[in-house]
C-alpha atoms as a PDB file:
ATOM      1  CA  UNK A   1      -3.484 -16.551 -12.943  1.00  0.00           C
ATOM      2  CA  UNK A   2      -3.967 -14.989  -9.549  1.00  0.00           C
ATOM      3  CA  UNK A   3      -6.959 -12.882  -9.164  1.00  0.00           C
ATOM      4  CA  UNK A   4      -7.375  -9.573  -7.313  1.00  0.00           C
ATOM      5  CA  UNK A   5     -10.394  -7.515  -5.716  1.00  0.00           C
ATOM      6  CA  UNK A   6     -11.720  -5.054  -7.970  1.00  0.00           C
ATOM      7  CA  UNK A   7     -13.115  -1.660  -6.191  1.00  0.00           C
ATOM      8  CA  UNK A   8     -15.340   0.648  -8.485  1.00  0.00           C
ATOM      9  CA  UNK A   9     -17.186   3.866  -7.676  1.00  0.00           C
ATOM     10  CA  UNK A  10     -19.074   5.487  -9.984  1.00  0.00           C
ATOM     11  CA  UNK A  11     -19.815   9.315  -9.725  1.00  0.00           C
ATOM     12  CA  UNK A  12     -22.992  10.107 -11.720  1.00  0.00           C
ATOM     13  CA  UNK A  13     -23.648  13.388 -10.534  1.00  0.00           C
ATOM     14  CA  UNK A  14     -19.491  14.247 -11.795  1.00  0.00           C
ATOM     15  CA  UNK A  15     -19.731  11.913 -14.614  1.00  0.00           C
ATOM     16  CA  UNK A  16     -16.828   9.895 -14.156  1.00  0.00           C
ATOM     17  CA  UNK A  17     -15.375   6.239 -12.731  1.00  0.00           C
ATOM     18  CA  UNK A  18     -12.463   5.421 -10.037  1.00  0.00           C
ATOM     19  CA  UNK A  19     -11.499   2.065  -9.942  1.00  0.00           C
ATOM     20  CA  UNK A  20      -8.525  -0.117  -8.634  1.00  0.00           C
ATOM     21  CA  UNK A  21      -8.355  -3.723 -10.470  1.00  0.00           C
ATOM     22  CA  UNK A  22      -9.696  -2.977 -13.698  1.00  0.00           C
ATOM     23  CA  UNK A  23      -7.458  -3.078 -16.860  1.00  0.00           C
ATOM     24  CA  UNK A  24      -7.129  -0.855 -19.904  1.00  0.00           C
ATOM     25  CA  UNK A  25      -7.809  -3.844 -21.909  1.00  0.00           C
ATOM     26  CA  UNK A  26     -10.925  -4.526 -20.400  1.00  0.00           C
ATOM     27  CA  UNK A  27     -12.145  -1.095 -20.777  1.00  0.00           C
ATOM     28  CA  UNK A  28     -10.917  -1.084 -24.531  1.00  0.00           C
ATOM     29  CA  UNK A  29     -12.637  -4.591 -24.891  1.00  0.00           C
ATOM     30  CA  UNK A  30     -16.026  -3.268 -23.675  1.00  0.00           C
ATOM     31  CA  UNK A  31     -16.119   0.201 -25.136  1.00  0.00           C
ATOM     32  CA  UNK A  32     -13.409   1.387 -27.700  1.00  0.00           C
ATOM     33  CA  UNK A  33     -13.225   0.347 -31.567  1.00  0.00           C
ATOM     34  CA  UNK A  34     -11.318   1.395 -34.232  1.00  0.00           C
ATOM     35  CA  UNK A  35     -12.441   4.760 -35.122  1.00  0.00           C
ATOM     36  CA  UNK A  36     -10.669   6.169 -32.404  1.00  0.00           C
ATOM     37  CA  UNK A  37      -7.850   7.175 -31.828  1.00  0.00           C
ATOM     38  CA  UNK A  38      -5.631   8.143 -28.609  1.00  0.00           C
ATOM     39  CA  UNK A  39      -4.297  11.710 -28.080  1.00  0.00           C
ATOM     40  CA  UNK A  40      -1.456  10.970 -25.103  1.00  0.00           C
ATOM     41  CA  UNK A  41      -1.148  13.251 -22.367  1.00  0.00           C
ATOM     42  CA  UNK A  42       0.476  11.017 -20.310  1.00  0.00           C
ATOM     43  CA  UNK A  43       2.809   7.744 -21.444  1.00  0.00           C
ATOM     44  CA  UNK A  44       4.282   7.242 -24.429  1.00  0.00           C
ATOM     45  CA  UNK A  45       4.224   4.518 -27.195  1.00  0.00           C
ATOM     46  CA  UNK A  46       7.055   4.009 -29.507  1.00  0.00           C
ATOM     47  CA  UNK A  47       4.810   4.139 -32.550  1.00  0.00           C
ATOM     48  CA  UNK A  48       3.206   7.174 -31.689  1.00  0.00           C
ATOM     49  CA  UNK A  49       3.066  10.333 -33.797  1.00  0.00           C
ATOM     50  CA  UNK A  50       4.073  13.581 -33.177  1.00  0.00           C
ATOM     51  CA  UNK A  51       1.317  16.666 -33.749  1.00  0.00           C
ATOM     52  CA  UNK A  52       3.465  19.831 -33.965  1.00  0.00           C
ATOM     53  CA  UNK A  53       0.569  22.030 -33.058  1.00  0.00           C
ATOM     54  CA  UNK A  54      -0.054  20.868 -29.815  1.00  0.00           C
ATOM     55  CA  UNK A  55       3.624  18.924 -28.871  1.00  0.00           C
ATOM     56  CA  UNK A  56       1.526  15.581 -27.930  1.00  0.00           C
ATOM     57  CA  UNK A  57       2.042  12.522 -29.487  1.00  0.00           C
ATOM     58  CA  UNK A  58      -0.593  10.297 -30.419  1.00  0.00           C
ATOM     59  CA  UNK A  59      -2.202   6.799 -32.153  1.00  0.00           C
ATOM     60  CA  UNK A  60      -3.704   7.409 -35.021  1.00  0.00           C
ATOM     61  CA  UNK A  61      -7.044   5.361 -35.792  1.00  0.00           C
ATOM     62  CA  UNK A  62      -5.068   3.287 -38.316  1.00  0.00           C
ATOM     63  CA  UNK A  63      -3.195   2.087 -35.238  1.00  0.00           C
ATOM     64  CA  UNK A  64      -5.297   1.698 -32.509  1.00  0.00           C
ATOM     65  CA  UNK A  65      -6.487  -2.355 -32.821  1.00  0.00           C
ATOM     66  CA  UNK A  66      -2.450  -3.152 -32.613  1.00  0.00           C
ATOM     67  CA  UNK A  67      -1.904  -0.248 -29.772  1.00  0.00           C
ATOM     68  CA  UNK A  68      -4.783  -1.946 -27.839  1.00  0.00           C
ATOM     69  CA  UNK A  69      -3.958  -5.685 -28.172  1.00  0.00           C
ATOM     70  CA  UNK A  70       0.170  -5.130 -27.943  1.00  0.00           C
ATOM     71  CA  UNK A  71       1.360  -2.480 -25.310  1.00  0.00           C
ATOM     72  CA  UNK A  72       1.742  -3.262 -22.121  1.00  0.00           C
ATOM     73  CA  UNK A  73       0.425   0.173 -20.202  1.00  0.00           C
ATOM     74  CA  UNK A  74       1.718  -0.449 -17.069  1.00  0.00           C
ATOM     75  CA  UNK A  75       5.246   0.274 -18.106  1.00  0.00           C
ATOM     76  CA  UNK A  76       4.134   3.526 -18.751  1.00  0.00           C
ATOM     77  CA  UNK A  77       3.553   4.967 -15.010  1.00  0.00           C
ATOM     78  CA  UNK A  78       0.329   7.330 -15.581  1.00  0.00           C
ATOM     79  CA  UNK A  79      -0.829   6.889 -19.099  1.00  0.00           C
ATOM     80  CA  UNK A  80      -3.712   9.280 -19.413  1.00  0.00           C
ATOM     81  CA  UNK A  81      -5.392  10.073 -23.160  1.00  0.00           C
ATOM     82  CA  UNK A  82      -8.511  11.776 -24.484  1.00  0.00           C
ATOM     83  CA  UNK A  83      -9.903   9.792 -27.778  1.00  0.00           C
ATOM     84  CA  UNK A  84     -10.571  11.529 -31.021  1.00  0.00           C
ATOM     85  CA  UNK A  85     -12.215  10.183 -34.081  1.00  0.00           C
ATOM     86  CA  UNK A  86     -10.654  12.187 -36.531  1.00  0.00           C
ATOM     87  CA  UNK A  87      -6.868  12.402 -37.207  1.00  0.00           C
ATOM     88  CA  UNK A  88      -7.127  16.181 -38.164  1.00  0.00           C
ATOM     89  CA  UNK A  89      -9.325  17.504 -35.143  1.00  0.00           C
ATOM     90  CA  UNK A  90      -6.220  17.537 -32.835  1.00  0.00           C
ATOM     91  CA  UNK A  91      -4.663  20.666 -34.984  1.00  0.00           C
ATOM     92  CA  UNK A  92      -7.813  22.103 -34.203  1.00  0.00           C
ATOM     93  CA  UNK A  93      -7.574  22.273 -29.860  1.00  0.00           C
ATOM     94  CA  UNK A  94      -7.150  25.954 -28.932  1.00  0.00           C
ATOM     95  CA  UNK A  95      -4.753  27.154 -25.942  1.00  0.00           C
ATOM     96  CA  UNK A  96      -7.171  26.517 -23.727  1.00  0.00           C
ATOM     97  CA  UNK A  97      -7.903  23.326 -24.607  1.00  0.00           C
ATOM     98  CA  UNK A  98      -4.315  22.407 -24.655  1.00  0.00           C
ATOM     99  CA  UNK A  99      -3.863  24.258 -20.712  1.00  0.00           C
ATOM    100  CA  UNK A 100      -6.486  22.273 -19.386  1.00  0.00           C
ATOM    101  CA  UNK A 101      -5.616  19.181 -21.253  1.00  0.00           C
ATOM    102  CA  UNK A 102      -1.743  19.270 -19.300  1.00  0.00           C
ATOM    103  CA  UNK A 103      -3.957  20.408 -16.273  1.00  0.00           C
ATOM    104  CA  UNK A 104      -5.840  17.332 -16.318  1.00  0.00           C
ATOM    105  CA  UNK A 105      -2.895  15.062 -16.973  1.00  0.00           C
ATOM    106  CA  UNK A 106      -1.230  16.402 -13.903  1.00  0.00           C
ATOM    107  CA  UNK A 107      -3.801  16.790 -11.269  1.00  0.00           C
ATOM    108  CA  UNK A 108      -5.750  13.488 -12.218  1.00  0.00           C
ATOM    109  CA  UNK A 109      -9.098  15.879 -12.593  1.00  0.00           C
ATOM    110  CA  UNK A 110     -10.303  18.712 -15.735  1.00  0.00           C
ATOM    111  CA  UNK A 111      -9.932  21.754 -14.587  1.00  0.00           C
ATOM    112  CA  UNK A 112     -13.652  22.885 -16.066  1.00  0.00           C
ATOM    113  CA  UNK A 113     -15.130  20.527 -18.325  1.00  0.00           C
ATOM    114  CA  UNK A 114     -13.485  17.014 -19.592  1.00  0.00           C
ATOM    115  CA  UNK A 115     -14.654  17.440 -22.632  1.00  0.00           C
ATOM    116  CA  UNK A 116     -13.611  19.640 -25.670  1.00  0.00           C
ATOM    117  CA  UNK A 117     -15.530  20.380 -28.768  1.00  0.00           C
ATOM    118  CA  UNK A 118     -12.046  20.362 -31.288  1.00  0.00           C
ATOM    119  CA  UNK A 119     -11.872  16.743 -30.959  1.00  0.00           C
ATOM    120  CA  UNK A 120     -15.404  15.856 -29.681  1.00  0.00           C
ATOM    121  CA  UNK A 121     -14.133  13.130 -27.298  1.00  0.00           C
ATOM    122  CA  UNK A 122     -15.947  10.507 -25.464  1.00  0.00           C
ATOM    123  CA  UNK A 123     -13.468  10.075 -22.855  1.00  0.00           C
ATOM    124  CA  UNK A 124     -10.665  11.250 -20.268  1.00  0.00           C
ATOM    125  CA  UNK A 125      -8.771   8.163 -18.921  1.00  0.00           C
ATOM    126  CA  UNK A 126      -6.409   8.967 -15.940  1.00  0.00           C
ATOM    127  CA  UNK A 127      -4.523   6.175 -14.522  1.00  0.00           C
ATOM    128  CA  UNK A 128      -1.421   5.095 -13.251  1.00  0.00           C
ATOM    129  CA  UNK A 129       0.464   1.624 -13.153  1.00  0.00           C
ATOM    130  CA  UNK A 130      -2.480   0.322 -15.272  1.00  0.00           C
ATOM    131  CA  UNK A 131      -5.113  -0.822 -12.900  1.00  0.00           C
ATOM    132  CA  UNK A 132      -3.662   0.286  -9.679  1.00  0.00           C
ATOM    133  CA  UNK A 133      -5.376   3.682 -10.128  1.00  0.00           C
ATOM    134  CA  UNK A 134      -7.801   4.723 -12.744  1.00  0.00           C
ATOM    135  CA  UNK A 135      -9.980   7.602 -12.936  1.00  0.00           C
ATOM    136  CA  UNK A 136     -11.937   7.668 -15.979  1.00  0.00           C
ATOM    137  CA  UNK A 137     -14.656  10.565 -17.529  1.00  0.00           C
ATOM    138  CA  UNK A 138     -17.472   9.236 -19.560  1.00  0.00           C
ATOM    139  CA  UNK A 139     -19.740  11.132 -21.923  1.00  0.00           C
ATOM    140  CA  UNK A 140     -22.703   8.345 -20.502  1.00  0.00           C
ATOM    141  CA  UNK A 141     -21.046   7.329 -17.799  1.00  0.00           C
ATOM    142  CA  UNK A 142     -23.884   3.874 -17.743  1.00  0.00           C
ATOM    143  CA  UNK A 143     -21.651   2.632 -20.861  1.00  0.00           C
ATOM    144  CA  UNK A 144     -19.686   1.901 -17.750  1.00  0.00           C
ATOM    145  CA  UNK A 145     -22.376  -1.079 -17.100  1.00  0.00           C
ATOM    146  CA  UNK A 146     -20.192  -2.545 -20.282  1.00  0.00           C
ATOM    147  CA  UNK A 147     -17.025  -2.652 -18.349  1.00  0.00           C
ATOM    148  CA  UNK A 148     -18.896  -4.238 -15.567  1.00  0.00           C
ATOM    149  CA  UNK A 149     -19.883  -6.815 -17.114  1.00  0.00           C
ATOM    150  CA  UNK A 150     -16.403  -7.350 -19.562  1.00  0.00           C
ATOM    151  CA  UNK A 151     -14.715  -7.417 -15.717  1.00  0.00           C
ATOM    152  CA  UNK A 152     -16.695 -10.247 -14.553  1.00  0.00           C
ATOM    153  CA  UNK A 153     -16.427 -12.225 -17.929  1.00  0.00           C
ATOM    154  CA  UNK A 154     -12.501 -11.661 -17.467  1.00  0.00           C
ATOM    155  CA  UNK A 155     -12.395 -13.087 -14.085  1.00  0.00           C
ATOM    156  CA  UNK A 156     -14.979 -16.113 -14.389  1.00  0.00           C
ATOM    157  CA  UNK A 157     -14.542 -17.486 -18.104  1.00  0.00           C
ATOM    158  CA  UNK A 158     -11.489 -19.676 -16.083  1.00  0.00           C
ATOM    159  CA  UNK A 159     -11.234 -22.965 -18.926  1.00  0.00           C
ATOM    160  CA  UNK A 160     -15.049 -22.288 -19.988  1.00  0.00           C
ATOM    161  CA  UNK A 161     -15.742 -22.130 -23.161  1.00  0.00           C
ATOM    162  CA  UNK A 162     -18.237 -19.515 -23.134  1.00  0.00           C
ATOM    163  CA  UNK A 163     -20.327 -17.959 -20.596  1.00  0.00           C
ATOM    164  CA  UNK A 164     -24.054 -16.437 -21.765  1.00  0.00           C
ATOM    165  CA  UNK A 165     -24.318 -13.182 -21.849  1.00  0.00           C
ATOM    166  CA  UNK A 166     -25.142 -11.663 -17.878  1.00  0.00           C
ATOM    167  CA  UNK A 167     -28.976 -10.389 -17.601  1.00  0.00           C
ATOM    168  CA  UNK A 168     -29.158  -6.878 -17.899  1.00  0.00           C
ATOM    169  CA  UNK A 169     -31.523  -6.238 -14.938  1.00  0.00           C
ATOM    170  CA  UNK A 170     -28.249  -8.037 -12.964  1.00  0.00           C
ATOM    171  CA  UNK A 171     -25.926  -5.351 -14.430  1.00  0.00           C
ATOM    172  CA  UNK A 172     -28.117  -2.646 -13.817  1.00  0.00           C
ATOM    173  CA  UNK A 173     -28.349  -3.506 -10.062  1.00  0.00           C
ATOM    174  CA  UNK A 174     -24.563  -3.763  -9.943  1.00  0.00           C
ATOM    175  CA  UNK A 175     -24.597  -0.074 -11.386  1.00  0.00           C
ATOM    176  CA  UNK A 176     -26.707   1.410  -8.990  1.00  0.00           C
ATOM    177  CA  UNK A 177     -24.699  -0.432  -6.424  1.00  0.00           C
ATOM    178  CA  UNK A 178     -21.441   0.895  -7.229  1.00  0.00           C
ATOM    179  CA  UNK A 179     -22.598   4.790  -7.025  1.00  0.00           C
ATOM    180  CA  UNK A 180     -21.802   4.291  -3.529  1.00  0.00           C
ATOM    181  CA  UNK A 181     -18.194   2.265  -3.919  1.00  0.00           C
ATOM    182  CA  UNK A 182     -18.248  -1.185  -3.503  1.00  0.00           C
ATOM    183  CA  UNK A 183     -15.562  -4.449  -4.105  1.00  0.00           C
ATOM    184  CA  UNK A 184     -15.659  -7.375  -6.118  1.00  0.00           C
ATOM    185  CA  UNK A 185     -13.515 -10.194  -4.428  1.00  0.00           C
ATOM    186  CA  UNK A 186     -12.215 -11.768  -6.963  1.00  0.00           C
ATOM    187  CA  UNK A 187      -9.670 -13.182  -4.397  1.00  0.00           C
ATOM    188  CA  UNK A 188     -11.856 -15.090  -2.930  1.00  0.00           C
ATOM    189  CA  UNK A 189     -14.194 -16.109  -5.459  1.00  0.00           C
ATOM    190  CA  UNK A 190     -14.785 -19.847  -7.113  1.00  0.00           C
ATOM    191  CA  UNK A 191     -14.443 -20.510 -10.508  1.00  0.00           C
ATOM    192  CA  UNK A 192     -14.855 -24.002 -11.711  1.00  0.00           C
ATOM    193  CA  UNK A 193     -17.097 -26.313 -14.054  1.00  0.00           C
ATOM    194  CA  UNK A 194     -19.413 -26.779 -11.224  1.00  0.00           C
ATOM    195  CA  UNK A 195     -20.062 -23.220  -9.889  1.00  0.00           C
ATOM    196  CA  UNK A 196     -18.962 -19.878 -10.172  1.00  0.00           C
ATOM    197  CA  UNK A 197     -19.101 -17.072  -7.963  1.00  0.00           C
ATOM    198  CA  UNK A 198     -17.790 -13.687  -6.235  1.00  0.00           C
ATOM    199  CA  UNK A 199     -18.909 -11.515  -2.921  1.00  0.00           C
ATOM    200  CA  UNK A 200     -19.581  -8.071  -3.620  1.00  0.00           C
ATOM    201  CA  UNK A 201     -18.836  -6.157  -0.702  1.00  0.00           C
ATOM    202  CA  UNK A 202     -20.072  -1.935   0.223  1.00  0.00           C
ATOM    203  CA  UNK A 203     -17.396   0.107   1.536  1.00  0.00           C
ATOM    204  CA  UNK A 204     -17.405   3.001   3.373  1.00  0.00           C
ATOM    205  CA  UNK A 205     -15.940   6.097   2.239  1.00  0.00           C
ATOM    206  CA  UNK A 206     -12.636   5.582   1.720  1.00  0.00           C
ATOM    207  CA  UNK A 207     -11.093   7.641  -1.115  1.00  0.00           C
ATOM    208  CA  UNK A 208      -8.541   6.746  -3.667  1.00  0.00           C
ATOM    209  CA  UNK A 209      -5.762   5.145  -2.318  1.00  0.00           C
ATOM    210  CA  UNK A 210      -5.567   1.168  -2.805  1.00  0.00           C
ATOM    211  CA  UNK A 211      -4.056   0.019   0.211  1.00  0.00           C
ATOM    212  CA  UNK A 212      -6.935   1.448   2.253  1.00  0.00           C
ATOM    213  CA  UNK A 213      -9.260  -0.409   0.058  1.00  0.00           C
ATOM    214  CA  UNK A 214      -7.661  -3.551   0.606  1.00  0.00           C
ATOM    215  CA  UNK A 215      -7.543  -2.853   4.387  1.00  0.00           C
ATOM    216  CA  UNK A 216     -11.147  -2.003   3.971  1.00  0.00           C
ATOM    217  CA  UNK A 217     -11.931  -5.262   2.391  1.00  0.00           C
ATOM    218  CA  UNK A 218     -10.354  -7.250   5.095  1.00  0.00           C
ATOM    219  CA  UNK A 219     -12.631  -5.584   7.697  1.00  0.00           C
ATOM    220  CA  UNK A 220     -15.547  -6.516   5.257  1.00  0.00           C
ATOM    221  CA  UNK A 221     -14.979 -10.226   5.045  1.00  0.00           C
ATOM    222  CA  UNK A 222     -15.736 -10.876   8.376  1.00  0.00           C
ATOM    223  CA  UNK A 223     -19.191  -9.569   8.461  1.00  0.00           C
ATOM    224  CA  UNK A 224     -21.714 -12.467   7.727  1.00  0.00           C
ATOM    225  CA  UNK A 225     -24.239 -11.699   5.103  1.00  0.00           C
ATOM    226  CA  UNK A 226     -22.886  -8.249   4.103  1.00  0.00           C
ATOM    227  CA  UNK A 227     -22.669  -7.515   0.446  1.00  0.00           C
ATOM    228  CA  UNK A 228     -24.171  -9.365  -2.625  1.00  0.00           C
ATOM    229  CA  UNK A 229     -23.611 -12.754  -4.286  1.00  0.00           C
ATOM    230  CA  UNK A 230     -22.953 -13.304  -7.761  1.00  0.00           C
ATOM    231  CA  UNK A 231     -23.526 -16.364  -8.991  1.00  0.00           C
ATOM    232  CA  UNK A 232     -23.400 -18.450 -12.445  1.00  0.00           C
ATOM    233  CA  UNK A 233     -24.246 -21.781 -12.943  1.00  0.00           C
ATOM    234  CA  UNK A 234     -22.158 -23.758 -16.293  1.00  0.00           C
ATOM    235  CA  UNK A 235     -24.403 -26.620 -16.371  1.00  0.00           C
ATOM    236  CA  UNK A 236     -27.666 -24.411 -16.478  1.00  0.00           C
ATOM    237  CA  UNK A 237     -25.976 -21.242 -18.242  1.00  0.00           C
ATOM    238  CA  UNK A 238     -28.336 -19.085 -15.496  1.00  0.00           C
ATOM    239  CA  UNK A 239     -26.811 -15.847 -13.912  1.00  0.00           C
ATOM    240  CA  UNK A 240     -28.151 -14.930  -9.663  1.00  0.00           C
ATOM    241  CA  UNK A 241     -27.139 -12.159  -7.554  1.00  0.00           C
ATOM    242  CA  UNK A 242     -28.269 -12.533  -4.310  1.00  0.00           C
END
C-alpha cells in the first residue's frame, strides 16, 4: 500500500489537533473504546439512531466496536461527532448546546467552548474526506502523543510481526515538535526487515489547506540535515530519533 506524508500541528494553548494523513481508525485505535458512543453532526451511518430531541442521529455504545472497524468514513464528505458515554445524556443538550453543536459542524471551529456538560464529551472531531482534513478538540490534548505513536506503528509494521513499543521520551519529543507543525514523510521513508525509518520535516506556517503542505514538503526535501530522523532497528528492537 502506498504511503503518504502525514502533517500534524498541535495547538496547546486552543486545545485541539489539525492534521492531513491521519485516519479515523487510527485515532479510534489509539484513543476510543467501547463506552462511547458517537453523536453525528456531520455524516451519516445507515445504522444510526434517530434522537427526536435534538434531530441528530447517532451510534449508540452497543454499536460503536462494529461502527469503528466497518464504515468506511470517507464516503461520508465531513463526518464530524462529539462522543458521549451515556445513551440518555443526548436528551439532555439544551438549545444552546444544540446551536453551537450545528455551529461547529459548519464552520469546522466551537463557537465558545467544545465541550458541553449534558453529554460530558471528550472530544470534537471535524474532518472531511477522512484524512484529507481533520481538526480534532481534545479534553488533554497530550492523549494526542497516542495517535502519534498508533500513526507510526501503522506506517512501519510493513510484514513485521511486531514492533516494541516506541520510548516515551521519543514520543514526547515528537509532541513538543509538532506544536509548531511539522511532516512525517512517509513517502519517502524505508520500511524493511533490515531498517526502518522516516524524515520529519518543520514547516513554516502554512495553514490548513493540503496542497500547500505538500508543496511545502517538496521545498523541505531539498534542505540537507533539516528535520529529525526516526529510526527502528528489527534485529535489535531499539527505537532513535536523531
Amino acid at each position: 500500500m502506498k504511503a503518504y506524508p502525514c502533517y500534524i500541528y498541535i495547538n496547546e494553548t486552543e486545545g485541539y489537533v489539525f492534521s492531513t494523513g491521519v485516519h479515523f481508525k487510527t485515532f479510534a485505535a489509539a484513543l476510543l473504546n467501547s463506552k462511547s458512543g458517537f453523536l453525528m453532526l456531520r455524516g451519516y451511518p445507515e445504522e444510526a439512531m434517530y434522537d427526536k430531541h435534538t434531530f441528530f442521529e447517532y451510534v449508540p455504545t452497543k454499536d460503536i466496536d462494529n461502527f469503528i472497524q466497518e464504515e468506511d468514513v470517507y464516503n461520508y464528505g465531513d463526518f464530524c461527532w462529539v462522543d458521549f458515554s451515556d445513551d440518555k445524556s443526548i436528551t439532555k443538550l439544551t438549545d444552546k448546546e444544540i446551536a453551537e453543536l450545528l455551529f461547529a459542524a459548519h464552520m469546522k471551529r466551537p463557537l465558545e467552548s467544545a465541550f458541553y456538560s449534558s453529554i460530558r464529551n471528550q472530544y470534537l472531531y471535524l474532518c472531511h474526506d477522512d484524512d484529507y482534513w481533520v481538526k480534532v478538540y481534545m479534553q488533554d490534548i497530550k492523549q494526542y502523543k497516542l495517535v502519534i505513536a498508533q500513526k507510526i506503528r501503522d506506517c512501519f509494521m510493513g510484514r513485521k510481526r511486531s514492533l516494541a513499543p516506541i520510548p516515551n521520551d521519543i514520543i514526547d519529543v515528537l509532541f513538543n515538535f509538532f506544536k509548531s507543525g511539522a511532516v512525517f514523510d512517509f513517502e519517502n521513508s524505508t520500511v524493511s526487515s533490515i531498517h526502518t525509518g522516516v524524515r520529519i520535516f518543520p514547516t513554516r506556517n502554512i495553514g490548513f489547506c493540503a496542497d500547500d503542505i505538500h508543496k511545502e514538503l517538496d521545498h523541505q526535501r531539498n534542505i540537507a540535515g533539516l528535520g529529525k530522523y526516526l529510526e527502528y532497528n528489527p534485529k535489535t528492537k531499539k527505537w532513535s530519533l536523531l
